[in-house]
C-alpha atoms as a PDB file:
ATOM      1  CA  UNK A   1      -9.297  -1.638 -29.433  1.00  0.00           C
ATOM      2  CA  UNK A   2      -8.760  -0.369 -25.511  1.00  0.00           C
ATOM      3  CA  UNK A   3      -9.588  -2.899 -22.772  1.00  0.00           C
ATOM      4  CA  UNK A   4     -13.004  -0.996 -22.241  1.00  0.00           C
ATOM      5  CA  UNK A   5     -14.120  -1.718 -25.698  1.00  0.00           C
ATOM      6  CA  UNK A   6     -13.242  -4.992 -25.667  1.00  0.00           C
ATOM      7  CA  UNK A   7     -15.085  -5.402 -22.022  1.00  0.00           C
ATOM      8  CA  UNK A   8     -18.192  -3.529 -22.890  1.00  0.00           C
ATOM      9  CA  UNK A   9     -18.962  -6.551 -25.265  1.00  0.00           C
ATOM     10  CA  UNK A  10     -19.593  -9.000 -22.334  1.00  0.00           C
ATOM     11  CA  UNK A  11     -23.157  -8.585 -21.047  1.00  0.00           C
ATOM     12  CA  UNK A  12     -22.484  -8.232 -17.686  1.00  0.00           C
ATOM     13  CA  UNK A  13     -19.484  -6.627 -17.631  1.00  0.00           C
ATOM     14  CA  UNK A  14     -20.684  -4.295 -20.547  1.00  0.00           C
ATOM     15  CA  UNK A  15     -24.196  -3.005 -18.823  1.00  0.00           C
ATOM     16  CA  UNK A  16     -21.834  -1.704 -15.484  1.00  0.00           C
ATOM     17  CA  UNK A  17     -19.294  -0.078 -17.797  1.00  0.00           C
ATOM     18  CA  UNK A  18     -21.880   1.735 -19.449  1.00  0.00           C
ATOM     19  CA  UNK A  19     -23.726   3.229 -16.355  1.00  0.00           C
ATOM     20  CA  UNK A  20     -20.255   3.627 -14.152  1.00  0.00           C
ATOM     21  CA  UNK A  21     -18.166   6.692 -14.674  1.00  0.00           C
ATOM     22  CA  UNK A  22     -14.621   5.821 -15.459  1.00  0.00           C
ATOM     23  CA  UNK A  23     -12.473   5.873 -12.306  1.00  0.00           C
ATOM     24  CA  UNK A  24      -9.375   9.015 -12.017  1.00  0.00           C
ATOM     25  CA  UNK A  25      -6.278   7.705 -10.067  1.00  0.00           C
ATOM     26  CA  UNK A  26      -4.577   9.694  -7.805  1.00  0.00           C
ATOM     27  CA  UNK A  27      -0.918  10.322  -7.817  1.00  0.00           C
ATOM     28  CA  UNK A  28       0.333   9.501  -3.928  1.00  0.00           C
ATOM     29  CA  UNK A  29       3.361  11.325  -2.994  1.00  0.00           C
ATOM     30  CA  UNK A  30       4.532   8.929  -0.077  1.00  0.00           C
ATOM     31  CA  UNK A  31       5.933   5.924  -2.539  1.00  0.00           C
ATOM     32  CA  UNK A  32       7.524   4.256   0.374  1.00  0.00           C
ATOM     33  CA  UNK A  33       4.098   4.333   2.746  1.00  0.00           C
ATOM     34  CA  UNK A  34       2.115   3.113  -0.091  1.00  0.00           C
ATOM     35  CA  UNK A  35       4.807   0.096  -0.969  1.00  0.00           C
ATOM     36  CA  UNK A  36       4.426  -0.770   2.828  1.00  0.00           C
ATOM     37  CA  UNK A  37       0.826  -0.827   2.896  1.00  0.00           C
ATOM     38  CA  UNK A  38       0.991  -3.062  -0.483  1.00  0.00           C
ATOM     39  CA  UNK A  39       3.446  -5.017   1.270  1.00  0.00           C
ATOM     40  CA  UNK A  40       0.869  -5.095   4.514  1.00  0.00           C
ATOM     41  CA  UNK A  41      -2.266  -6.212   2.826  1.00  0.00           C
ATOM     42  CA  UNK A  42      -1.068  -8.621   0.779  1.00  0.00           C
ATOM     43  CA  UNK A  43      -3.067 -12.123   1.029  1.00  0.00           C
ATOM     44  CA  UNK A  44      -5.246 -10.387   3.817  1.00  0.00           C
ATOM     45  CA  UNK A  45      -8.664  -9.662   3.797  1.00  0.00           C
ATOM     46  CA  UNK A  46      -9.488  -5.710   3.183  1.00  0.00           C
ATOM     47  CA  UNK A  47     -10.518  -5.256   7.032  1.00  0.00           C
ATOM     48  CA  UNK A  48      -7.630  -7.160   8.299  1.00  0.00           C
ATOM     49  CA  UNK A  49      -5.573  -4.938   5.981  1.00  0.00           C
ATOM     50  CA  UNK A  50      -6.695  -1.492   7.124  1.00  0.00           C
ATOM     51  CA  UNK A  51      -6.714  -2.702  10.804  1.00  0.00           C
ATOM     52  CA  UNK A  52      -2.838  -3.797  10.909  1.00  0.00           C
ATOM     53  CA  UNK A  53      -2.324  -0.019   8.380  1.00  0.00           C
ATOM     54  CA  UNK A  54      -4.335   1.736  11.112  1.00  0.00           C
ATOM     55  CA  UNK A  55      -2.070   0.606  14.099  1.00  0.00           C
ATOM     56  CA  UNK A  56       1.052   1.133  11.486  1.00  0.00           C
ATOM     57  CA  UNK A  57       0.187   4.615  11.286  1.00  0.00           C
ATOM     58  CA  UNK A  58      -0.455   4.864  15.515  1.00  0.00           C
ATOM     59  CA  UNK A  59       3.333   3.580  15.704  1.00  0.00           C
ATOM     60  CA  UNK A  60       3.951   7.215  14.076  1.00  0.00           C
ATOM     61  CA  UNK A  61       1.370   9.186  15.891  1.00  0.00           C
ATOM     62  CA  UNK A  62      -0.899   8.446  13.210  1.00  0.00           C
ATOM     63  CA  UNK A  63       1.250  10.342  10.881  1.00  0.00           C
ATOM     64  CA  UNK A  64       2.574   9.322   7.698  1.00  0.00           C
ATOM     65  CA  UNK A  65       6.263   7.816   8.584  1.00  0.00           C
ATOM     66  CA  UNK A  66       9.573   8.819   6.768  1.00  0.00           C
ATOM     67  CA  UNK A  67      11.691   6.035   5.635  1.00  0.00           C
ATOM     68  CA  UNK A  68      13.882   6.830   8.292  1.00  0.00           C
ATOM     69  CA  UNK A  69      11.048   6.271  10.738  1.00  0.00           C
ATOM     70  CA  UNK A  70      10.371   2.916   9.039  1.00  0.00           C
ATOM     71  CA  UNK A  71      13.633   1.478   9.174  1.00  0.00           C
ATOM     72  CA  UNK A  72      14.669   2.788  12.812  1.00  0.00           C
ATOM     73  CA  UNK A  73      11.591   0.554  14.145  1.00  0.00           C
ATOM     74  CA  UNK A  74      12.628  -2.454  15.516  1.00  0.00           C
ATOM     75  CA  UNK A  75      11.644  -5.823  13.949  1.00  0.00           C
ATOM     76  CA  UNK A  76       9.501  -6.555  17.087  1.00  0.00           C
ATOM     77  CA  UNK A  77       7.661  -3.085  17.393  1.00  0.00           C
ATOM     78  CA  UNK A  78       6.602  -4.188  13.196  1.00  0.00           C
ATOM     79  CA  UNK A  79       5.474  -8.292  14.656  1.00  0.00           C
ATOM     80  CA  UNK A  80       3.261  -6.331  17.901  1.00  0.00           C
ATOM     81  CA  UNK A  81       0.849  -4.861  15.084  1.00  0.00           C
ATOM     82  CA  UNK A  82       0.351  -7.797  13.435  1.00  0.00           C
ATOM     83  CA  UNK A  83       3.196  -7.916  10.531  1.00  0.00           C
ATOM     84  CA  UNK A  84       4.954 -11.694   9.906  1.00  0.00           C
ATOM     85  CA  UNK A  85       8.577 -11.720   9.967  1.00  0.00           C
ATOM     86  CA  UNK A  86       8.758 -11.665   6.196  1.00  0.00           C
ATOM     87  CA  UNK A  87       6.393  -8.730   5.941  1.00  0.00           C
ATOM     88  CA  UNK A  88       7.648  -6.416   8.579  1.00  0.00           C
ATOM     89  CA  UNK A  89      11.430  -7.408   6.950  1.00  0.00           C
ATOM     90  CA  UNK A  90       9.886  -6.658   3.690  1.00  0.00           C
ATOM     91  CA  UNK A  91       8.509  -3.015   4.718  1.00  0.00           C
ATOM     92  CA  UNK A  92      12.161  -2.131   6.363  1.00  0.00           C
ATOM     93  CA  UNK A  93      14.031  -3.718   3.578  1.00  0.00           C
ATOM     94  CA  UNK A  94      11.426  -1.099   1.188  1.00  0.00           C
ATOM     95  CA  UNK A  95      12.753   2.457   3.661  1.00  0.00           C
ATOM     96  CA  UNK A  96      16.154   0.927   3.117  1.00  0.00           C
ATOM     97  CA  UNK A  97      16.196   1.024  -0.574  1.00  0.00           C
ATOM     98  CA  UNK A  98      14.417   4.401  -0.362  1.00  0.00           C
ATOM     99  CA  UNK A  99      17.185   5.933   1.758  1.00  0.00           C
ATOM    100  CA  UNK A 100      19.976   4.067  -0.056  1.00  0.00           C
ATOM    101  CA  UNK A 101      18.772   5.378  -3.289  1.00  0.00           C
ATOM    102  CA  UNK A 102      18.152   8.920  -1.741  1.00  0.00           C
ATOM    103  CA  UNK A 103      14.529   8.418  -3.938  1.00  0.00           C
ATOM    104  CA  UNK A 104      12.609  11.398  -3.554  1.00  0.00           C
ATOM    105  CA  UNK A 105       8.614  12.060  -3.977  1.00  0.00           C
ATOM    106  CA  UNK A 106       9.102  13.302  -7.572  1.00  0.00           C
END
């Protein structure tokens, strides 16, 4: 039995799974930007979230950053937009292992 089977037999639960179409992921390509923005909105609410990714992305000209770019901003450029120590140390210590481990998009 799949988890949508087992689901569909709660009343609730089971009336929107059988008027919803299932969702399709996406793949993302940029591994690193998505393990920041994880890292970002963690224990934030959703707006909160996508206003500290929004001025993330303005650091970059509102491009997508390389792990390079991640890890050559300074600890104090990642606390002005809102980041904790911990987080904006978490989001350089993620371009770190990216470069270290030469991981690539495939």
């Amino acid at each position: 039995m799949n988890y949508i089977d087992h689901l569909s037999k709660d009343k609730k639960l089971g009336k929107v799974l059988r008027t919803q179409e299932p969702a399709t992921l996406r793949q993302r390509k940029n591994i690193c930007l998505r393990l920041c923005a994880s890292i970002m909105s963690q224990q934030l609410s959703t707006k909160v979230a996508e206003v500290i990714f929004k001025r993330f992305l303005e650091l970059y000209g509102a491009a997508e950053p390389t792990p390079q770019q991640i890890w050559d901003t300074p600890l104090e450029t990642l606390r002005g937009i809102g980041l904790s120590n911990a987080k904006a140390s978490y989001v350089q210590n993620v371009a770190r292992f990216v470069i270290d481990n030469k991981l690539s998009t495939r």
